[in-house]
N, C-alpha and C. Protein backbone atom coordinates (compact mmCIF):
# COMPACT_ATOMS: atom_id res chain seq x y z
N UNK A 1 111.70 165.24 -88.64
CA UNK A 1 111.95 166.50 -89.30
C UNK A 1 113.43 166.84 -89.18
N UNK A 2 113.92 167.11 -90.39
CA UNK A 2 115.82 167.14 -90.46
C UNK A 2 115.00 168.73 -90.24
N UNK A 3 116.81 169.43 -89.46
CA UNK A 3 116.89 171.07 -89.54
C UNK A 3 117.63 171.51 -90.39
N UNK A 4 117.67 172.64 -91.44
CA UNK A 4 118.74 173.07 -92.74
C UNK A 4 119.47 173.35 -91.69
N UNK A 5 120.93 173.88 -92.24
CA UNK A 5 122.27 174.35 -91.47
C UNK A 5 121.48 176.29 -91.03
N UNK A 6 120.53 176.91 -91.91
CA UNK A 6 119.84 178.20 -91.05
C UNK A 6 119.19 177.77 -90.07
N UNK A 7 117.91 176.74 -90.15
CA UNK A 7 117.63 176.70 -89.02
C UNK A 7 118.72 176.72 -87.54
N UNK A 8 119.58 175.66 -87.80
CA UNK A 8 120.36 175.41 -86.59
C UNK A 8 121.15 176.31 -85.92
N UNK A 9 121.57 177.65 -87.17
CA UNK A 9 122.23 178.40 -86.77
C UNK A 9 121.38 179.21 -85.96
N UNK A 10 120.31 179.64 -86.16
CA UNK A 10 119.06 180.55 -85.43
C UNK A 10 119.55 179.75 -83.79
N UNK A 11 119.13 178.62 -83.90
CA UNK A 11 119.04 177.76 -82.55
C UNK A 11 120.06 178.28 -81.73
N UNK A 12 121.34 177.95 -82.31
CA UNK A 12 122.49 178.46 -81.58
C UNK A 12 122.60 179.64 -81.22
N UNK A 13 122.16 180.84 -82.17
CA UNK A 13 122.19 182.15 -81.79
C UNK A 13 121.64 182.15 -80.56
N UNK A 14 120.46 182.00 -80.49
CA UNK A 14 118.92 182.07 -79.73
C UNK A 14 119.36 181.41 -78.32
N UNK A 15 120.21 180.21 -78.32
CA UNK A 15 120.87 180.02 -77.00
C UNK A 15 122.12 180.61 -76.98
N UNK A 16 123.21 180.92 -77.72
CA UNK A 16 124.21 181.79 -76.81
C UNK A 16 123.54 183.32 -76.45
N UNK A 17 122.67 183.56 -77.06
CA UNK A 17 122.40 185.33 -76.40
C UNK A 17 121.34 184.73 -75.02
N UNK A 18 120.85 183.26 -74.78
CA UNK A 18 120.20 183.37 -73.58
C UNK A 18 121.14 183.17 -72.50
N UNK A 19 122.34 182.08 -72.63
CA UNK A 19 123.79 181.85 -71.76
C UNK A 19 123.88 183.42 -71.57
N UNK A 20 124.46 184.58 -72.55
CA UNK A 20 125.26 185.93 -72.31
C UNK A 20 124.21 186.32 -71.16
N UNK A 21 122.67 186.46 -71.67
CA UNK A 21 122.10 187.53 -70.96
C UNK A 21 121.80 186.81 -69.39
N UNK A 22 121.92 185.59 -68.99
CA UNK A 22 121.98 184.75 -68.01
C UNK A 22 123.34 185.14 -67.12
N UNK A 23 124.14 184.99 -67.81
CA UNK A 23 125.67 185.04 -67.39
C UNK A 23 125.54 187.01 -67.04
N UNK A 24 125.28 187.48 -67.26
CA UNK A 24 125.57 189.18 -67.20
C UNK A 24 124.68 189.68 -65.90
N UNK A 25 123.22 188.29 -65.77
CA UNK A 25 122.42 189.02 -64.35
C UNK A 25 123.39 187.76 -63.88
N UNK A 26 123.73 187.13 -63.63
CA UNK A 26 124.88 186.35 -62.79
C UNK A 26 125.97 187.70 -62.52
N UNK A 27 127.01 188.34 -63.15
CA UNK A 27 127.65 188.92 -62.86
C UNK A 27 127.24 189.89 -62.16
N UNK A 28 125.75 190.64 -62.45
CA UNK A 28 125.60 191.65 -61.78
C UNK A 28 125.13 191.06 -60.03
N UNK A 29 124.35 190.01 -59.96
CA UNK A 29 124.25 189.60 -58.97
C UNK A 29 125.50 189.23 -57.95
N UNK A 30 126.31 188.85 -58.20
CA UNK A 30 127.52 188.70 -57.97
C UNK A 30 128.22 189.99 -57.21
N UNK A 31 128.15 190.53 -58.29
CA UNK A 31 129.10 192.29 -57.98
C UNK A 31 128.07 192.37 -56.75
N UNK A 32 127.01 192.77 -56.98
CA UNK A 32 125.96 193.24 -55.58
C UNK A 32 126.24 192.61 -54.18
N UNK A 33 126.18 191.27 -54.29
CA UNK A 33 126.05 190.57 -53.23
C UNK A 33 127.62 190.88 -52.66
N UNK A 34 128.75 190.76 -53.12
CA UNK A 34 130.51 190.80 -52.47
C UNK A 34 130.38 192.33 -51.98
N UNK A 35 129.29 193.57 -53.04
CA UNK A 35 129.87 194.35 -52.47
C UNK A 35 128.72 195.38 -51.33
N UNK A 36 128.33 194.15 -51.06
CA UNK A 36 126.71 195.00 -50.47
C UNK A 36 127.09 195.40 -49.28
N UNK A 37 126.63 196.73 -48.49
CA UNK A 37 127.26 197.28 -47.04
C UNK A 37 125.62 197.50 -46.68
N UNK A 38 124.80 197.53 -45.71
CA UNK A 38 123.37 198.35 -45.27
C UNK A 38 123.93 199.21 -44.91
N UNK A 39 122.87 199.84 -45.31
CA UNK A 39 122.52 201.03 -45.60
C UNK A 39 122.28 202.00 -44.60
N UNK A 40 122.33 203.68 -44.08
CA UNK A 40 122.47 203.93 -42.64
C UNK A 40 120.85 204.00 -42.46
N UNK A 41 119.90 203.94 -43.73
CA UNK A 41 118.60 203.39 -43.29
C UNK A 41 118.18 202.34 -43.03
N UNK A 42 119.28 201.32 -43.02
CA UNK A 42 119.08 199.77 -42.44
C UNK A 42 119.11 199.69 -41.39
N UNK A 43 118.21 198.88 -40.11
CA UNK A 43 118.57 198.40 -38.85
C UNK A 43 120.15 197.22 -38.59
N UNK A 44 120.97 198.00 -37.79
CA UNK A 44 121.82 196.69 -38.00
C UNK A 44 121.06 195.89 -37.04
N UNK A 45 120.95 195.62 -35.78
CA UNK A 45 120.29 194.97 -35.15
C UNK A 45 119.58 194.01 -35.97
N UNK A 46 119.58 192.57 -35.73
CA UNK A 46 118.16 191.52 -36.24
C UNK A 46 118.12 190.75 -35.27
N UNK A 47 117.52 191.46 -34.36
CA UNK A 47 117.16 190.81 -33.17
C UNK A 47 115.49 191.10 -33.46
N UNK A 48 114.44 189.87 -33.22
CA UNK A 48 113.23 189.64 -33.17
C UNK A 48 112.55 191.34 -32.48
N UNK A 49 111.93 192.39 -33.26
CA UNK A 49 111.13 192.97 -32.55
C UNK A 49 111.83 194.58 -33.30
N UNK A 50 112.97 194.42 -33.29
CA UNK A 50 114.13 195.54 -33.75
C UNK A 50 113.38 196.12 -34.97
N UNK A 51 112.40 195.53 -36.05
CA UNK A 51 112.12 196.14 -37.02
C UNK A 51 113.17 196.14 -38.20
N UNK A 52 114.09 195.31 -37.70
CA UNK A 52 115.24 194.57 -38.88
C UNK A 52 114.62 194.73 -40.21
N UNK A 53 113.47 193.09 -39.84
CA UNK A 53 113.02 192.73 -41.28
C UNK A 53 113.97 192.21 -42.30
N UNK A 54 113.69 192.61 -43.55
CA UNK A 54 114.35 191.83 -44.36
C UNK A 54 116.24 192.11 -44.98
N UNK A 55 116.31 193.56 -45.13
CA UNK A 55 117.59 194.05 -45.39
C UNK A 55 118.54 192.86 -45.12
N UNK A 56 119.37 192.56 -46.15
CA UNK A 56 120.51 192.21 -45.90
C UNK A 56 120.91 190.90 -46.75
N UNK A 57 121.96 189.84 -46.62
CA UNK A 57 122.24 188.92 -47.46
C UNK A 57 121.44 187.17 -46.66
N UNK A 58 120.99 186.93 -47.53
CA UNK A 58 120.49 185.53 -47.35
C UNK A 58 120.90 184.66 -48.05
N UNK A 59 120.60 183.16 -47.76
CA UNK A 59 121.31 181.73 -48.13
C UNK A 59 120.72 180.92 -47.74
N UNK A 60 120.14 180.25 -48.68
CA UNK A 60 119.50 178.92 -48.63
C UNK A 60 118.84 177.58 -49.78
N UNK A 61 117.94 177.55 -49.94
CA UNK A 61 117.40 176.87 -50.92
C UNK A 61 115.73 176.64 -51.26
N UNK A 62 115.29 176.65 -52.51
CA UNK A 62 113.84 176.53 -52.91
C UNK A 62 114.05 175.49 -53.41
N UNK A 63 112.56 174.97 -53.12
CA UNK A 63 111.97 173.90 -53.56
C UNK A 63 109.87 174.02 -54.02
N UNK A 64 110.33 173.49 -55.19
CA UNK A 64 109.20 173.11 -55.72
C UNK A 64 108.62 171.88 -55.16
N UNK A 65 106.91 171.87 -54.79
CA UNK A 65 106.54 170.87 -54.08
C UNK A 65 105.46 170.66 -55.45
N UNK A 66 105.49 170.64 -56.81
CA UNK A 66 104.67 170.82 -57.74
C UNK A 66 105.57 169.42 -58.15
N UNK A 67 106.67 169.68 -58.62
CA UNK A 67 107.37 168.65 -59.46
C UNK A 67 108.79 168.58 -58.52
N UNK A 68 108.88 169.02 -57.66
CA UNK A 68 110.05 167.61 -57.10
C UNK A 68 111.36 168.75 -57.21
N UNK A 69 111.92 169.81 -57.94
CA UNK A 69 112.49 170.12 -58.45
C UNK A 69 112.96 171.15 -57.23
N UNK A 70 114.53 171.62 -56.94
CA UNK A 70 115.25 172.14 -56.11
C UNK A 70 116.38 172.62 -56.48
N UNK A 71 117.00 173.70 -55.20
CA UNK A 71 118.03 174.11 -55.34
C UNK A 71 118.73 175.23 -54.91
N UNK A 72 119.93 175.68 -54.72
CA UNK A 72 120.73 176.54 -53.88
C UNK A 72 119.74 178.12 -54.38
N UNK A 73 119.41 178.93 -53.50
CA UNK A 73 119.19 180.41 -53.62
C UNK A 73 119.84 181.33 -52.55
N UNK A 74 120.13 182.27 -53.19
CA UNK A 74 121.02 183.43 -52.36
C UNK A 74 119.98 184.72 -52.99
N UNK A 75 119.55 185.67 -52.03
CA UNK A 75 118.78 186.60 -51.88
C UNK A 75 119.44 187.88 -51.64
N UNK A 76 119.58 188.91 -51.73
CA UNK A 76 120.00 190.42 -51.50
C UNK A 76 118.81 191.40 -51.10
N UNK A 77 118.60 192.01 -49.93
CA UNK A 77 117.52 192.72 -49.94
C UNK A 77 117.89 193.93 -49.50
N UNK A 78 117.55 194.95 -49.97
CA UNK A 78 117.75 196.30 -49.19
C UNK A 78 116.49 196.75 -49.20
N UNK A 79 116.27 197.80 -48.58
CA UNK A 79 114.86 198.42 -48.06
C UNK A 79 114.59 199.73 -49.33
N UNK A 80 113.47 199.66 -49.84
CA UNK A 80 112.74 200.60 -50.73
C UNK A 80 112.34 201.51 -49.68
N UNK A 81 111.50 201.60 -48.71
CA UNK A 81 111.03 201.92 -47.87
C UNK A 81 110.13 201.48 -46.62
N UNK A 82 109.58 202.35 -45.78
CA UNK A 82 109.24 201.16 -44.67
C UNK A 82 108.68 200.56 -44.49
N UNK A 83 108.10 200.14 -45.87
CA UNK A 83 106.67 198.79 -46.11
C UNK A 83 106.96 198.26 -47.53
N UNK A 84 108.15 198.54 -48.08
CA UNK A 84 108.65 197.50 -49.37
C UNK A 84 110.22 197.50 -49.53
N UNK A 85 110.54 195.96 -49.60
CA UNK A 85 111.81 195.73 -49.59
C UNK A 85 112.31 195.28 -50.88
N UNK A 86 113.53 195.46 -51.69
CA UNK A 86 113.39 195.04 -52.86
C UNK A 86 114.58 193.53 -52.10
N UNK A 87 113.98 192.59 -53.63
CA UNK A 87 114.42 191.26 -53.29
C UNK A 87 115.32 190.84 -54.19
N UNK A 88 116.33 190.84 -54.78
CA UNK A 88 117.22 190.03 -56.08
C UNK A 88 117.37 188.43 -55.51
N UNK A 89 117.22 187.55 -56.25
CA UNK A 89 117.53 186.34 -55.56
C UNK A 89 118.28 185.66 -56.81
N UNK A 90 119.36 184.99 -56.57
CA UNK A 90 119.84 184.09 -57.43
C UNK A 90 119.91 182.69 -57.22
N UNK A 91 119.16 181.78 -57.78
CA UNK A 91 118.84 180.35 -57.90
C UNK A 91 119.59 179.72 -58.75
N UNK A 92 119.93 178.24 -58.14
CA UNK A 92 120.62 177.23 -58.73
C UNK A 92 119.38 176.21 -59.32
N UNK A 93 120.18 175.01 -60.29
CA UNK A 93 119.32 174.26 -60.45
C UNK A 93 119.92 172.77 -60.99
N UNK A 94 120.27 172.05 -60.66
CA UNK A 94 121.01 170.76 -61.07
C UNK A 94 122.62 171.17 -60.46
N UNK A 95 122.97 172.01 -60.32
CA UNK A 95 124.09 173.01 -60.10
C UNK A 95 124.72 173.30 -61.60
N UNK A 96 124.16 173.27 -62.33
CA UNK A 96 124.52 173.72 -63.68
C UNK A 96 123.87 174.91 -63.79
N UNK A 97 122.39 174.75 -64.12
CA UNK A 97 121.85 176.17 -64.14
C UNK A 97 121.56 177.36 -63.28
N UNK A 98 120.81 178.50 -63.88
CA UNK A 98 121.16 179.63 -62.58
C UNK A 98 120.12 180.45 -62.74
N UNK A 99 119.04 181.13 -62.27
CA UNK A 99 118.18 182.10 -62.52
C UNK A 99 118.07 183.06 -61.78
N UNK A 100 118.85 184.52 -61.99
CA UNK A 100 118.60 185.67 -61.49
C UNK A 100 117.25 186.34 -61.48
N UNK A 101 116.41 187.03 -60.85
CA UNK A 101 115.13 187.97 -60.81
C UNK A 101 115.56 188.78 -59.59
N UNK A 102 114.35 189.69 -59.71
CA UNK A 102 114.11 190.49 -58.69
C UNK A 102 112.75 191.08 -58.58
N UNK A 103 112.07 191.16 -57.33
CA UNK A 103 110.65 191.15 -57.04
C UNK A 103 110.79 192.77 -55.70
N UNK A 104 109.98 193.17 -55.19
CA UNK A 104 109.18 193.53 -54.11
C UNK A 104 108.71 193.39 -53.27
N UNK A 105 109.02 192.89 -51.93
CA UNK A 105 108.36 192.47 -51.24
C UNK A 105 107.21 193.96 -50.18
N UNK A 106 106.34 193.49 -50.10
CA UNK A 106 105.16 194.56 -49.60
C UNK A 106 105.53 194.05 -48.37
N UNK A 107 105.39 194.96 -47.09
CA UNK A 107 105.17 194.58 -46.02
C UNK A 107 103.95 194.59 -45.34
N UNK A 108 102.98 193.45 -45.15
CA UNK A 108 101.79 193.40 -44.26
C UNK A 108 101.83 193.56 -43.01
N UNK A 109 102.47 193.11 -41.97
CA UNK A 109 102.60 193.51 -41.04
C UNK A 109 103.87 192.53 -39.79
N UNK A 110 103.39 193.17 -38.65
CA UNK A 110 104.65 192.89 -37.41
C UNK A 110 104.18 192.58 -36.49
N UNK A 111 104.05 191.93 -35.74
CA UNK A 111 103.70 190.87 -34.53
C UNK A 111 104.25 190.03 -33.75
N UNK A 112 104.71 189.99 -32.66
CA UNK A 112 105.44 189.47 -31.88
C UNK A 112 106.64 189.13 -32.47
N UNK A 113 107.94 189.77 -32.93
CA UNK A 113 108.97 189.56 -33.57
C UNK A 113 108.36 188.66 -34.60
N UNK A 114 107.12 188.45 -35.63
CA UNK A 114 107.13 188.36 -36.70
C UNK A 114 106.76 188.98 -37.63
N UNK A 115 107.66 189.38 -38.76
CA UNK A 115 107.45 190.34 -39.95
C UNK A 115 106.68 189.67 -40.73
N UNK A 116 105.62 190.15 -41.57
CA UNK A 116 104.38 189.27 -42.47
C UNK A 116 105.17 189.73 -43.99
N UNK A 117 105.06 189.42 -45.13
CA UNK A 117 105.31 190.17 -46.75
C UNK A 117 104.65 189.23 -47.61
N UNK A 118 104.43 190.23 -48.47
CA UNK A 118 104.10 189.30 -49.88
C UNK A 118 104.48 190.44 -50.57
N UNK A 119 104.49 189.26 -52.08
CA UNK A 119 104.35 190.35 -53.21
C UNK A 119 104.51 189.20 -54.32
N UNK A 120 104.82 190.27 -55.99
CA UNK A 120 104.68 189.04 -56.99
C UNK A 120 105.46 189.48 -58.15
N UNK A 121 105.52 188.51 -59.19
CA UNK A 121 106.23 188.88 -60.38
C UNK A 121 106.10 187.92 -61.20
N UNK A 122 106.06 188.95 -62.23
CA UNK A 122 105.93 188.31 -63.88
C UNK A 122 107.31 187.82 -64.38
N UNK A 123 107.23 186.50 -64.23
CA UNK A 123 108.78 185.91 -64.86
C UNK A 123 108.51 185.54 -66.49
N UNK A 124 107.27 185.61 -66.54
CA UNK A 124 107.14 185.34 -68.62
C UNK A 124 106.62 183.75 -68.47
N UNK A 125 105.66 184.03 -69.45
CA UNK A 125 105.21 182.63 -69.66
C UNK A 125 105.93 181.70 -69.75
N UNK A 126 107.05 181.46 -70.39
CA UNK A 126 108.16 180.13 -70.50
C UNK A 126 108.35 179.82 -69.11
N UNK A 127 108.17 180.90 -68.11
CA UNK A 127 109.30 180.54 -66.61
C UNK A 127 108.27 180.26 -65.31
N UNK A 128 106.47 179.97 -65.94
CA UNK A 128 105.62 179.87 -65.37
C UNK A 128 104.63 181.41 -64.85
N UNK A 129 104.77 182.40 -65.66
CA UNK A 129 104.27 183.39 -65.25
C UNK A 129 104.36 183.92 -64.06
N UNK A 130 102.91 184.19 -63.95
CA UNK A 130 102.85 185.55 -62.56
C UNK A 130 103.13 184.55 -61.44
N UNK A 131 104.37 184.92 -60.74
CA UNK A 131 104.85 183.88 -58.99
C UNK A 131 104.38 185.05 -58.32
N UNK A 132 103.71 184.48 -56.65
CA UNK A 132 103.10 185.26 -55.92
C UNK A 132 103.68 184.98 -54.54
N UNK A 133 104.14 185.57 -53.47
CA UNK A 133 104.74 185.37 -52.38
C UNK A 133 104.11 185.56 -51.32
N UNK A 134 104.32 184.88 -50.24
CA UNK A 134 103.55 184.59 -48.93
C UNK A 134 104.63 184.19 -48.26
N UNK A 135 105.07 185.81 -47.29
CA UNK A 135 106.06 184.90 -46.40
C UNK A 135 106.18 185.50 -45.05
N UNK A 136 107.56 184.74 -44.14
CA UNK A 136 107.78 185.19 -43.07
C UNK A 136 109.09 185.47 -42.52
N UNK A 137 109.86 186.75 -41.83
CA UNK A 137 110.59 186.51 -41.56
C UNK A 137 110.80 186.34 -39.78
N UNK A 138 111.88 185.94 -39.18
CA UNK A 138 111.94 185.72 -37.83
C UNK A 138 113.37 185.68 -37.52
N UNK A 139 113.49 186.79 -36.90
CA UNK A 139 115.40 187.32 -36.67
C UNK A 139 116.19 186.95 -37.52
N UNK A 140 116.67 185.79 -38.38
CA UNK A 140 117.32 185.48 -38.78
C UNK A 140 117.23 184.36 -40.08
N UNK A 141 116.08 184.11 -39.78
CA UNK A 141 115.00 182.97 -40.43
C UNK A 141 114.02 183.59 -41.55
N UNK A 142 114.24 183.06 -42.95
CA UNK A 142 113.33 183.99 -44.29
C UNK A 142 113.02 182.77 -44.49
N UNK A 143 111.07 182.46 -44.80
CA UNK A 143 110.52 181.79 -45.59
C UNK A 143 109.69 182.15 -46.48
N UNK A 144 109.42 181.91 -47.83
CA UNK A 144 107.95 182.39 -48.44
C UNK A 144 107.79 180.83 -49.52
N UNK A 145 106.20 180.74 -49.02
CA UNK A 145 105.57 179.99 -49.83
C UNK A 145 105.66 181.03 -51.51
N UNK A 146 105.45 180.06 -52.37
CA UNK A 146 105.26 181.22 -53.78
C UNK A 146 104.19 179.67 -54.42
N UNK A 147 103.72 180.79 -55.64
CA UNK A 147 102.09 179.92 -56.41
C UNK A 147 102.57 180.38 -57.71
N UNK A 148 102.47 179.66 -58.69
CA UNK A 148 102.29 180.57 -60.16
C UNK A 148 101.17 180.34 -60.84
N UNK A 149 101.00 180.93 -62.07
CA UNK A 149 99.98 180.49 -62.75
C UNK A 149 99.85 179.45 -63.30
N UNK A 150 101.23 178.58 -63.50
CA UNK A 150 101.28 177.19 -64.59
C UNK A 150 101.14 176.25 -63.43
N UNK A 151 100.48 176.41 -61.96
CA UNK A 151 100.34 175.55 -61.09
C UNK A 151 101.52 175.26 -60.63
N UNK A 152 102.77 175.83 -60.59
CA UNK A 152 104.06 175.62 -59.65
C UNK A 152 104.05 176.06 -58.52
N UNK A 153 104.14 175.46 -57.07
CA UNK A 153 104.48 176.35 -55.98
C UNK A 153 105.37 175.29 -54.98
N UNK A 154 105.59 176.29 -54.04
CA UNK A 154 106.76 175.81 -53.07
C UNK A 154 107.23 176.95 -52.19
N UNK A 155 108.44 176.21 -51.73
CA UNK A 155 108.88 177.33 -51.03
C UNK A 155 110.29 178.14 -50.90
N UNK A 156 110.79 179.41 -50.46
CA UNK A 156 111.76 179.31 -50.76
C UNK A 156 112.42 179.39 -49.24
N UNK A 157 113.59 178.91 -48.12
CA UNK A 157 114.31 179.24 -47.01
C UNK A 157 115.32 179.48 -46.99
N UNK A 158 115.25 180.49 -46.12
CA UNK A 158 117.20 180.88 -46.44
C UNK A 158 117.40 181.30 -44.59
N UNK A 159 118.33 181.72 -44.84
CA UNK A 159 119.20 182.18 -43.46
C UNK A 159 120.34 183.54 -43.72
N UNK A 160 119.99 184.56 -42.87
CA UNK A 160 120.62 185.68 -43.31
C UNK A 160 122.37 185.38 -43.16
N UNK A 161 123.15 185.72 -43.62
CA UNK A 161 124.46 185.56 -43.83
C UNK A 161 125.62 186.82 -43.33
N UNK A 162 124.75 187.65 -43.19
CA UNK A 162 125.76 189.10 -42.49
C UNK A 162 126.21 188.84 -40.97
């Protein structure tokens, strides 16, 4: 199947407005993360037990254990309140590509300096739908398993950076 010179132009449109709107949660992620301070409702302390939790800047990497597939993530969390943290995370991918979101994390509970969370989000059918989180943190240490609906899961680890 040849494409007319409209079709192709659609194509092109249709990917430079996905690059802009890619590139703009890149910038905003960006601005956030250089200029993030906690908050005087943040614990500075992240010492195991302190009630830290999640607040603050993370660094690490996810991996898909579905298809093989990996890569650099950096996380931003500040506290919603004292049982939901909001999450922005920005993901790499070949080191070319980049995927900004942001989720909720619920807090289940606290136990011997370990914090429990989950929570979930609709990334749109193209990006595997509803991802669901299962995780843990430990002073300094962030893991969460995640599941989607198109059968993708894995995990993501990072290490706080403040």
């Amino acid at each position: 199947m040849v494409l007319g010179s409209h079709a192709w132009r659609r194509i092109l449109f249709v990917v430079a407005l996905a690059l802009l709107a890619t590139g703009c949660g890149a910038i905003r992620f960006q601005r956030a993360w250089s200029s993030y301070e906690p908050s005087n409702y943040e614990p500075t302390s992240h010492a195991p037990g302190t009630g830290a939790g999640m607040p603050g800047r993370w660094k690490g990497e996810w991996r898909s254990e579905w298809n093989g597939h990996s890569g650099g993530l950096r996380g931003l969390m500040t506290r919603v309140d004292d049982g939901h943290t909001r999450a922005r995370f920005f993901s790499t991918y070949a080191s070319l590509l980049f995927f900004t979101h942001e989720t909720v994390f619920h807090v289940v509970g606290e136990q011997d300096g370990v914090l429990h969370f989950e929570g979930e989000q609709d990334l749109g059918q193209a990006f595997g739908g509803v991802y669901r989180y299962a995780g843990t943190v430990v002073g300094d240490s962030f893991r969460a398993n995640f599941t989607a609906e198109n059968g993708d899961h894995g995990v993501f680890e990072m290490q706080r950076v403040d």
